[in-house]
Protein backbone atom coordinates (compact mmCIF):
# COMPACT_ATOMS: atom_id res chain seq x y z
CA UNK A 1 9.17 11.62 18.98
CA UNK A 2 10.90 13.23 16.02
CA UNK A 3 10.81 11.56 12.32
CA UNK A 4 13.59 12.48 10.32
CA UNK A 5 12.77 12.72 6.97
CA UNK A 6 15.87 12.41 4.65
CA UNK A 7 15.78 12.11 0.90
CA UNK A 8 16.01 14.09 -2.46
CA UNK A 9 13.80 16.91 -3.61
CA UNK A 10 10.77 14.85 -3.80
CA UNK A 11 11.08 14.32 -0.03
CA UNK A 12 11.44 18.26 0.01
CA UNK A 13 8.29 18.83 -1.21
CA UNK A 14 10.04 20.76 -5.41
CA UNK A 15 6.84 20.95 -7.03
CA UNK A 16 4.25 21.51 -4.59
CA UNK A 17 2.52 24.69 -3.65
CA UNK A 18 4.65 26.24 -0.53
CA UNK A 19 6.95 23.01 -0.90
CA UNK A 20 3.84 20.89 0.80
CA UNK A 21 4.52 17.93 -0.18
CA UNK A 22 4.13 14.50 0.92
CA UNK A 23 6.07 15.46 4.26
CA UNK A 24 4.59 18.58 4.73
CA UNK A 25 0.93 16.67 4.54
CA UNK A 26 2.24 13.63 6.36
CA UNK A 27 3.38 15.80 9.59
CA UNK A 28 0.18 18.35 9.36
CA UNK A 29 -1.78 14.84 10.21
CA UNK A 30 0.54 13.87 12.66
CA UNK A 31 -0.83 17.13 14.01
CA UNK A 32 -4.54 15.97 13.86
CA UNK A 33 -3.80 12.67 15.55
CA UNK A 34 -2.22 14.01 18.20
CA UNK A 35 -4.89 16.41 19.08
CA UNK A 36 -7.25 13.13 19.34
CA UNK A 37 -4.68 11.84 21.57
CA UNK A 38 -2.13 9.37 19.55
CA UNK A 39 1.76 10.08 20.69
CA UNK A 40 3.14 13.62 19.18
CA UNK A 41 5.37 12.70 16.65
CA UNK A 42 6.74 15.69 14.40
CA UNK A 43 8.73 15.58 10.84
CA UNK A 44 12.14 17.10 10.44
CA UNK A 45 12.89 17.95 6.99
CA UNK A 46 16.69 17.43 6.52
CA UNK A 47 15.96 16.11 2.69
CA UNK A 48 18.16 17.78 -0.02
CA UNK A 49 16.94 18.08 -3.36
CA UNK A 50 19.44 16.55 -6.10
CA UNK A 51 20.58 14.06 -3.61
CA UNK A 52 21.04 10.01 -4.19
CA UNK A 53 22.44 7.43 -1.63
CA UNK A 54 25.90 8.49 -2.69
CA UNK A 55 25.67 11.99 -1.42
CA UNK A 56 23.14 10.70 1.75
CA UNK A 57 25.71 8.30 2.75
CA UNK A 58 28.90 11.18 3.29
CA UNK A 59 25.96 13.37 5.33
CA UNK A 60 24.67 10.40 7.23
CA UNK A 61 26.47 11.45 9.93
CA UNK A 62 25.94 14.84 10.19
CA UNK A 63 22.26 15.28 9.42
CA UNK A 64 20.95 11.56 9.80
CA UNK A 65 22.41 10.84 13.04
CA UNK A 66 22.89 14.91 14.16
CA UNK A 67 19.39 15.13 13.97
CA UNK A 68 18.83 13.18 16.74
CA UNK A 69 15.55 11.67 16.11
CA UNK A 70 14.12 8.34 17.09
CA UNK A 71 12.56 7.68 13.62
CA UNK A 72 14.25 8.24 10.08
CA UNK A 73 12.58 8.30 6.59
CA UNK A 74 14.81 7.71 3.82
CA UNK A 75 13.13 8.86 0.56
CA UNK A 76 15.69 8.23 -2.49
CA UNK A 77 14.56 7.85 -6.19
CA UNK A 78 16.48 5.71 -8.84
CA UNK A 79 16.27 8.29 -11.08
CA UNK A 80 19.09 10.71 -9.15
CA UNK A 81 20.91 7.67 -9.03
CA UNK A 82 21.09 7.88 -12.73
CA UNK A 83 19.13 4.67 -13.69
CA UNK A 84 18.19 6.16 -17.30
CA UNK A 85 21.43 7.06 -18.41
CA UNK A 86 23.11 3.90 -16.22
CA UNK A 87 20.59 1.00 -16.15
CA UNK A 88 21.55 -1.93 -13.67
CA UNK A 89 24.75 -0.05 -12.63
CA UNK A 90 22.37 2.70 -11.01
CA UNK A 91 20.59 -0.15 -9.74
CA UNK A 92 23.28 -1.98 -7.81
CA UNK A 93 24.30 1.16 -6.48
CA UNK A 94 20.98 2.02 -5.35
CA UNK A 95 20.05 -1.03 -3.45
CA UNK A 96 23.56 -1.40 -1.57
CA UNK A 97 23.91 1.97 -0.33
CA UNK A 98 20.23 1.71 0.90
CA UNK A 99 21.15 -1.50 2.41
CA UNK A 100 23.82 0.40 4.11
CA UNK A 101 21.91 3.60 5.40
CA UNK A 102 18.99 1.20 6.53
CA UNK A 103 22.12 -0.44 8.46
CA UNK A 104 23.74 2.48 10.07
CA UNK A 105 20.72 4.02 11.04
CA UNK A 106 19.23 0.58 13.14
CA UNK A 107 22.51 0.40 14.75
CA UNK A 108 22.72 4.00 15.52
CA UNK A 109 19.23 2.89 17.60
CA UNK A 110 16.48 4.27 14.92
CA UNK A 111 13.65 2.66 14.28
CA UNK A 112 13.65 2.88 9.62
CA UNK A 113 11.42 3.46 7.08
CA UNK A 114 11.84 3.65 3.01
CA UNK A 115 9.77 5.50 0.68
CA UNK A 116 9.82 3.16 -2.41
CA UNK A 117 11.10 4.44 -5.95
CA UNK A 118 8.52 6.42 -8.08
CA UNK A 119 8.56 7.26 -12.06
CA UNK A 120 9.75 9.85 -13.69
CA UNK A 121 8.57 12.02 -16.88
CA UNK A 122 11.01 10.50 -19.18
CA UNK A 123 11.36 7.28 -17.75
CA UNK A 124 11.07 4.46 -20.79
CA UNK A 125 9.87 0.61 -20.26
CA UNK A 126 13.69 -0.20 -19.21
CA UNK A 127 13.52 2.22 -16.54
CA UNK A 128 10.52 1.34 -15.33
CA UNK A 129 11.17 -2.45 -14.78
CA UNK A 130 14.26 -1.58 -12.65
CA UNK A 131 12.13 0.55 -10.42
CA UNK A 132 9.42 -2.01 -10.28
CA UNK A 133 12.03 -5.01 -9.86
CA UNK A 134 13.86 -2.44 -6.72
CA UNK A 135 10.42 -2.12 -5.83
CA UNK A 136 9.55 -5.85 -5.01
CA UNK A 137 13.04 -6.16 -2.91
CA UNK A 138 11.91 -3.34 -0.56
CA UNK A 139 8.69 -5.03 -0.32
CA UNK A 140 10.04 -7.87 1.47
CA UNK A 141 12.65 -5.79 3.75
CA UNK A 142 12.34 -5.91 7.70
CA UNK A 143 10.94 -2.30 7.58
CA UNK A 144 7.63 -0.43 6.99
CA UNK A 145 7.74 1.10 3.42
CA UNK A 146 5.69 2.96 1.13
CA UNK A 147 4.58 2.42 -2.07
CA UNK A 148 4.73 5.68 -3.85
CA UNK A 149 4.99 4.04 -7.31
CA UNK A 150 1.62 2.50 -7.05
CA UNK A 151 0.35 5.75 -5.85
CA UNK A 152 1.02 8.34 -8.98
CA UNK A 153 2.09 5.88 -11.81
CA UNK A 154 0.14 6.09 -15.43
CA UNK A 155 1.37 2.43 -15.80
CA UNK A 156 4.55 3.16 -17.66
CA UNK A 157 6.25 4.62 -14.98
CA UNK A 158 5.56 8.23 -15.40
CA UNK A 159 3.53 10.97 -14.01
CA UNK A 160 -0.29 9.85 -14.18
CA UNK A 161 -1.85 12.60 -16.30
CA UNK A 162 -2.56 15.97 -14.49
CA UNK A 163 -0.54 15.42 -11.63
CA UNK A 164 2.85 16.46 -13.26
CA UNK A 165 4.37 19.83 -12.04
CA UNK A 166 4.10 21.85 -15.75
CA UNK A 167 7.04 20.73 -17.74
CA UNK A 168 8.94 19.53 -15.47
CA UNK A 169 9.55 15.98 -15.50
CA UNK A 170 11.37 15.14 -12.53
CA UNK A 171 8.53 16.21 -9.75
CA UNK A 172 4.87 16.39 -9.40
CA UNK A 173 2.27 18.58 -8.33
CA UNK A 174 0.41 19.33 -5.24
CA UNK A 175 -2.10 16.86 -6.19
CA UNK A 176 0.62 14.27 -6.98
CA UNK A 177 2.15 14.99 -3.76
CA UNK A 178 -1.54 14.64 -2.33
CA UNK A 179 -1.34 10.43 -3.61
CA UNK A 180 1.96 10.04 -2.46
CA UNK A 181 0.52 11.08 0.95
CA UNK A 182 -2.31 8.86 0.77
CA UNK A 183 0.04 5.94 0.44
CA UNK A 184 1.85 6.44 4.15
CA UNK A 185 -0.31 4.37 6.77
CA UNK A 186 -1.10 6.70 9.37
CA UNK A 187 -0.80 4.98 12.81
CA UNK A 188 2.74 3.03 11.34
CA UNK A 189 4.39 5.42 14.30
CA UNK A 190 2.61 4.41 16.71
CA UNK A 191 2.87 0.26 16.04
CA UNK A 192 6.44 1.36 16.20
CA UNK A 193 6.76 3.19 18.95
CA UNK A 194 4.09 -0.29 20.41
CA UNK A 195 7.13 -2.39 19.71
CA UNK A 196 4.89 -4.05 16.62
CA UNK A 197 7.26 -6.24 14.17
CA UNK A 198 6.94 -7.22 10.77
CA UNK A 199 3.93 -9.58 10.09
CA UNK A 200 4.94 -13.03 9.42
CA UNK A 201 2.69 -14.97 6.12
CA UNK A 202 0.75 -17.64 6.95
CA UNK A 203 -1.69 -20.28 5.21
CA UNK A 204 -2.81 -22.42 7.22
CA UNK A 205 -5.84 -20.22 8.69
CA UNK A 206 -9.49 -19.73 7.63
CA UNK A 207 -12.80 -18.29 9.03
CA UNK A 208 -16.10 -19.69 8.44
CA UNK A 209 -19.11 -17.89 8.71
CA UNK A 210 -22.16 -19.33 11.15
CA UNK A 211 -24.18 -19.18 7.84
CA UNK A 212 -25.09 -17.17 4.42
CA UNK A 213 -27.00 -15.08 6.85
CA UNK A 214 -23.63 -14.30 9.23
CA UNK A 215 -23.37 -10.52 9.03
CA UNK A 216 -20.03 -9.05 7.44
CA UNK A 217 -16.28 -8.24 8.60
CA UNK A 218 -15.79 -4.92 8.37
CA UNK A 219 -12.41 -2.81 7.86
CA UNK A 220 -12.09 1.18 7.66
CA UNK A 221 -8.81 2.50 6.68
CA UNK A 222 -7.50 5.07 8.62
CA UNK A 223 -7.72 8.83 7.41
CA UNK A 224 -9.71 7.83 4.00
CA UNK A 225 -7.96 6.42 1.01
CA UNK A 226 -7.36 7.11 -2.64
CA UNK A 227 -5.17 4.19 -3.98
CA UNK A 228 -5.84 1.40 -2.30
CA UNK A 229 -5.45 -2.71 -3.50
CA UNK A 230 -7.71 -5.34 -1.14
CA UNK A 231 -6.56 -8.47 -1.14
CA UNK A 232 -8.22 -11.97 0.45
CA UNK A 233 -8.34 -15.66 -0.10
CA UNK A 234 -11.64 -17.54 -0.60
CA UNK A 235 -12.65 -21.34 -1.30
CA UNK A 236 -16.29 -22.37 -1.88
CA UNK A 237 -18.57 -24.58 -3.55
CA UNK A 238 -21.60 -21.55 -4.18
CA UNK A 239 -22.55 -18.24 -5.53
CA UNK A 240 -23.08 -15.12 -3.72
CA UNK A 241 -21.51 -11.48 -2.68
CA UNK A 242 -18.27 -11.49 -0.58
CA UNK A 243 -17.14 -7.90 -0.20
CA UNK A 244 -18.76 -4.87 -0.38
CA UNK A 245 -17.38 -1.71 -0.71
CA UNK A 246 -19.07 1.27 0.02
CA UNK A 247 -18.02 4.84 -0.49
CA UNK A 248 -19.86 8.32 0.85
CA UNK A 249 -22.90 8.05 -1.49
CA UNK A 250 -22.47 4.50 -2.78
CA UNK A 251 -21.74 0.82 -2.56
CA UNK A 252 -19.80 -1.21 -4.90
CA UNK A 253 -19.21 -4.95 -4.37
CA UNK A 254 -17.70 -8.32 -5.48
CA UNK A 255 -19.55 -10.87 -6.05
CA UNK A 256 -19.44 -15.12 -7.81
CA UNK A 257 -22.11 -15.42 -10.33
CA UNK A 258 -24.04 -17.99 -10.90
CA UNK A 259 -21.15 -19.21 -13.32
CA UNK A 260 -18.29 -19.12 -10.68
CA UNK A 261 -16.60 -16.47 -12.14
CA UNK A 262 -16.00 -13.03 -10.22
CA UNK A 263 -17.99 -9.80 -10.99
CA UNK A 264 -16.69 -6.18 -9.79
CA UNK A 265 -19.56 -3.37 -9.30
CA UNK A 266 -17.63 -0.32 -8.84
CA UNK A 267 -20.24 2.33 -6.62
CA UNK A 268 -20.84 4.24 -10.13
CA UNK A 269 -21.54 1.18 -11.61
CA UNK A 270 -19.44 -0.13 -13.97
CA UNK A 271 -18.79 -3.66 -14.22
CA UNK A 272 -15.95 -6.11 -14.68
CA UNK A 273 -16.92 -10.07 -15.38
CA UNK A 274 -13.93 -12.37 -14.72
CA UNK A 275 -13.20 -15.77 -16.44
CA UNK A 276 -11.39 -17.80 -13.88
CA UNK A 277 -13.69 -20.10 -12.14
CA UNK A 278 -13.63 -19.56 -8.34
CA UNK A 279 -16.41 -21.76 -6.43
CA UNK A 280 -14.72 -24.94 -7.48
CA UNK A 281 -13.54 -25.44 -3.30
CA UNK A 282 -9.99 -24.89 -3.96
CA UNK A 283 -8.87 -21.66 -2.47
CA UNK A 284 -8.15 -18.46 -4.51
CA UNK A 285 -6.43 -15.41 -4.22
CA UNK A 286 -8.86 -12.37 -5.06
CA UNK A 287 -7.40 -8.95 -5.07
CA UNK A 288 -9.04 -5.27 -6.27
CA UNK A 289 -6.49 -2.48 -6.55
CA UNK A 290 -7.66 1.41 -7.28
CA UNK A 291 -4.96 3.40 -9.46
CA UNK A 292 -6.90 6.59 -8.34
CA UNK A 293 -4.62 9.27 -10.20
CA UNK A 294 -5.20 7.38 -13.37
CA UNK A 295 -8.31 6.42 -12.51
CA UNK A 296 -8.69 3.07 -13.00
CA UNK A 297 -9.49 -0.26 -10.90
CA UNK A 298 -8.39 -3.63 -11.90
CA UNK A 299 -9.48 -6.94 -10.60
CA UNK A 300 -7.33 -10.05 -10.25
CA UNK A 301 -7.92 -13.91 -9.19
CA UNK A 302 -4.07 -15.71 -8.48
CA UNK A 303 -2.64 -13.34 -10.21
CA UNK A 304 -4.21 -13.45 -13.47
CA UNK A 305 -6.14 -10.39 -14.64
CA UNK A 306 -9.46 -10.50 -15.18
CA UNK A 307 -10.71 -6.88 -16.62
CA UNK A 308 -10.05 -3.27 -15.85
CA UNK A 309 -12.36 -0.28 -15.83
CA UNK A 310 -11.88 3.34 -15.50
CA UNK A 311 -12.77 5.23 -12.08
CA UNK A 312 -12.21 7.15 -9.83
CA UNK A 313 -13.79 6.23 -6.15
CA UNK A 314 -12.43 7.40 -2.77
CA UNK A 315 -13.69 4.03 -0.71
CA UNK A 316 -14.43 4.41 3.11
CA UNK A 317 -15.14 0.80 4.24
CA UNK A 318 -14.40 -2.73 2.86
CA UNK A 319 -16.96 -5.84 4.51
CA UNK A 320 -16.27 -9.19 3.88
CA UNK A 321 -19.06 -11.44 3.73
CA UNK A 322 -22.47 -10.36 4.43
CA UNK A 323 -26.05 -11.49 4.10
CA UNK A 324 -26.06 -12.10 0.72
CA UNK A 325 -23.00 -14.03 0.62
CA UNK A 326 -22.57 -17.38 -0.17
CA UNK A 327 -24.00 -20.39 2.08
CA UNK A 328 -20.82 -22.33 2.44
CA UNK A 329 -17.33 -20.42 2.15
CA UNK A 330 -13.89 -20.16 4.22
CA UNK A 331 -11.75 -16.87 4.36
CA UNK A 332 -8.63 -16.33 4.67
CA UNK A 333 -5.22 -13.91 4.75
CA UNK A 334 -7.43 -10.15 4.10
CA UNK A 335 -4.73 -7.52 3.04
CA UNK A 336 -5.35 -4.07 2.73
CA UNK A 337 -2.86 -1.92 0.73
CA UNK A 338 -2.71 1.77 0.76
CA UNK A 339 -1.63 1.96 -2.67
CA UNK A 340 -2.05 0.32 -6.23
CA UNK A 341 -0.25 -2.68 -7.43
CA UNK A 342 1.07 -3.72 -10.54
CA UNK A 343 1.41 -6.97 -12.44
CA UNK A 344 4.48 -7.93 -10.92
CA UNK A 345 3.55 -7.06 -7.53
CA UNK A 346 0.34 -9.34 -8.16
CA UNK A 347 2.29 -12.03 -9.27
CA UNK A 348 3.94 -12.07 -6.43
CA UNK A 349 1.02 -11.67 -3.93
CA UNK A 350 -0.30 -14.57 -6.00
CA UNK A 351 3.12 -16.39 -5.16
CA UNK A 352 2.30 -16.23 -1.84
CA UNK A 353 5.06 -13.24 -0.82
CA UNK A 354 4.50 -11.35 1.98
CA UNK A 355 4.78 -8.36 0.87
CA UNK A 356 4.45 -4.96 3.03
CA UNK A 357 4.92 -1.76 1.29
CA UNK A 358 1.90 0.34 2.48
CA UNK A 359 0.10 -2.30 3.93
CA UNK A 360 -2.21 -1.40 6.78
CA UNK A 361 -4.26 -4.65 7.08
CA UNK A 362 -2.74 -8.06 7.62
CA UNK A 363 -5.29 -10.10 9.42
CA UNK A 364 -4.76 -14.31 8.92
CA UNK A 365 -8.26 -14.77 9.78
CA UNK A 366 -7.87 -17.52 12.42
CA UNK A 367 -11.17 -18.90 13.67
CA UNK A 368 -8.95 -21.28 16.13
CA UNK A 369 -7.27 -18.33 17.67
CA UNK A 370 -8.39 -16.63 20.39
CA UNK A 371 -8.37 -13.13 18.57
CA UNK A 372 -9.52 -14.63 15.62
CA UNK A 373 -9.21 -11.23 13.15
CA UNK A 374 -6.25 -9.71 14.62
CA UNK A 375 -4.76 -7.41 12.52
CA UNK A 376 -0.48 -8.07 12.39
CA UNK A 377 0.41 -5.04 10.00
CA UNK A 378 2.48 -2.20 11.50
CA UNK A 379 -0.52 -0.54 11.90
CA UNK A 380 -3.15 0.39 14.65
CA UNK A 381 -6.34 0.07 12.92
CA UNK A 382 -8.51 -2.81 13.44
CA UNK A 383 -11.25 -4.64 12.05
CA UNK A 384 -14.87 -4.57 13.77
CA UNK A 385 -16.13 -8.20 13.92
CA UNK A 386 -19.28 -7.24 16.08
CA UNK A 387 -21.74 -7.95 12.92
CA UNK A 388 -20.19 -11.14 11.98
CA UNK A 389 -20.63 -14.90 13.07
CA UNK A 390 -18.63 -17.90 12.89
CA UNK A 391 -19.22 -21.70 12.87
């Protein structure tokens, strides 16, 4: 049941109060989980700060596999591999030696997992591509990962403000540490340790609801979120709301005008009107992502921005559908993301890429199935169908 958790100082938790970083948090939940009865996994730190895949690769051996866990973590940022002084050299070297660990590692017997590249204080646009372009690769690899880019960036690849330890531009806070966290799905140990595999992308499903009066799909992320990104496909002919979101105290929602373009009520309030028609029956790709360190939500339809606002909202559950929705509508591929996303990474989704890095909800939505709203992410959570109707 032991997680070994190898990686530079990041993984080590420089910068946080008492070194509690994101490992630190991620174990002290493993903790809580097992007290409610999930398996008792348990983090071994063998991370060493100033590390890159070079150095990881001649300890492999000693501390990877002479830890003798079940489970390894490798946590590695393209910035100790020297991507701002070496550019696509740092790169190259980067991906292959990942490639490599990630190798030795499954044949060794472990199950893997990757914590994705993050920014840097001094990182400049260059910099920031690479990790965002490494980024997109690990996306697609036969492994959970997690997206701790979309979890603390300011969108230019740095520290969001505040969550910066001091000066020093290499590491952030506690609180930084504290998004990172919130980017790990919680139950991804125990899919694993289920035998679940890497969901496979499909298109060819939809759900229809009974009627405009057929109740709501609902979907609570495990633990409580901070960055998240929601992603679904729609095609309809009408006007109405399709998702609510509701948070501790309020509910925001998304909703087609009476114009066919998209409208975003955040919980305080704020609004964001998109200009892409989307009740014209073909099918569209809506997606919401929550930069919560930055504090700011952007809204997307295939890919294309629509508007952005600035908040910060800590959602508790997502519904699609509900009574106010509209009459006649399919549903299809619902994605729920643990972290933000970035223009690329929406292009992509909009590309129809399956992307994975903290995703806890892949559900086809597959009315001709008989588990209609099963969810095939490397998670455990679920989504409760027991308010909702179908044709």
């Amino acid at each position: 049941m032991k997680i070994s958790f190898m990686g530079s100082s990041v993984m080590y938790g420089t910068g946080a109060d008492n070194l509690q970083g994101y490992a630190y948090q991620f174990n002290e939940l493993l903790k809580k989980r097992t007290a409610k009865g999930s398996p008792a996994f348990y983090r071994s730190n063998v991370s060493v700060p100033g590390d890159n895949t070079q150095r990881v690769m001649k300890r492999f051996e000693k501390d990877g596999l002479g830890d003798c866990s079940a489970y390894i973590i490798f946590g590695l940022a393209l910035g100790n591999e020297g991507v701002h002084e070496n550019g696509q050299a740092a790169f190259d070297s980067y991906k292959n030696n990942l490639l490599t660990l990630i190798q030795k590692a499954k044949s060794a017997g472990k199950k893997v997992l990757v914590v994705n590249s993050y920014g840097r204080g001094d990182f400049n646009e260059k910099d920031y591509n690479l990790v965002k372009q490494l980024n997109l690769l690990i996306h697609e690899w036969d492994l959970p990962s997690i997206n701790s880019l979309g979890a603390i960036d300011n969108g230019y690849g740095k520290w969001a403000d505040g969550y910066q330890n001091g000066n020093d531009l290499y590491h952030p806070n506690s609180a930084g540490y504290s998004e990172m966290f919130y980017a790990f799905v919680p139950s991804v140990f125990d899919a694993l340790r289920n035998g679940k595999t890497r969901p496979v992308y499909t298109h060819s499903t939809l759900i229809q609801p009974k009627s405009k009066h057929a109740g709501e799909l609902r979907f609570r992320p495990d633990n409580g979120v901070h960055p998240f990104t929601t992603v679904f496909d729609i095609a309809t002919s009408k006007n109405g709301k399709i998702m609510t979101i509701k948070t501790a105290s309020a509910t925001g929602s998304l909703t087609i005008n009476k114009k066919g373009n998209l409208v975003y009520k955040s919980p305080s309030g704020e609004m964001i009107t998109g200009k892409t028609v989307v009740n014209n029956k073909k099918w569209h790709r809506i997606a919401l992502t929550h930069y919560h360190a930055r504090g700011e939500s952007l809204l997307y339809v295939d890919g294309i921005l629509q508007g952005s606002l600035s908040e910060k909202t800590e959602a508790i559950t997502f519904a699609l559908h509900n009574n106010e929705g509209p009459s006649n509508i399919s549903y299809r591929n619902w994605f729920f993301y643990r972290s933000g996303m970035n223009a690329e990474e929406m292009s992509a989704l909009a590309a129809e890429k399956m992307l994975q890095s903290s995703l806890e909800l892949y559900a086809p939505l597959d009315q001709s199935s008989a588990n209609p709203f099963e969810n095939l992410a490397q998670s455990t959570t679920q989504i409760d169908a027991s308010a909702f109707s179908m044709k």
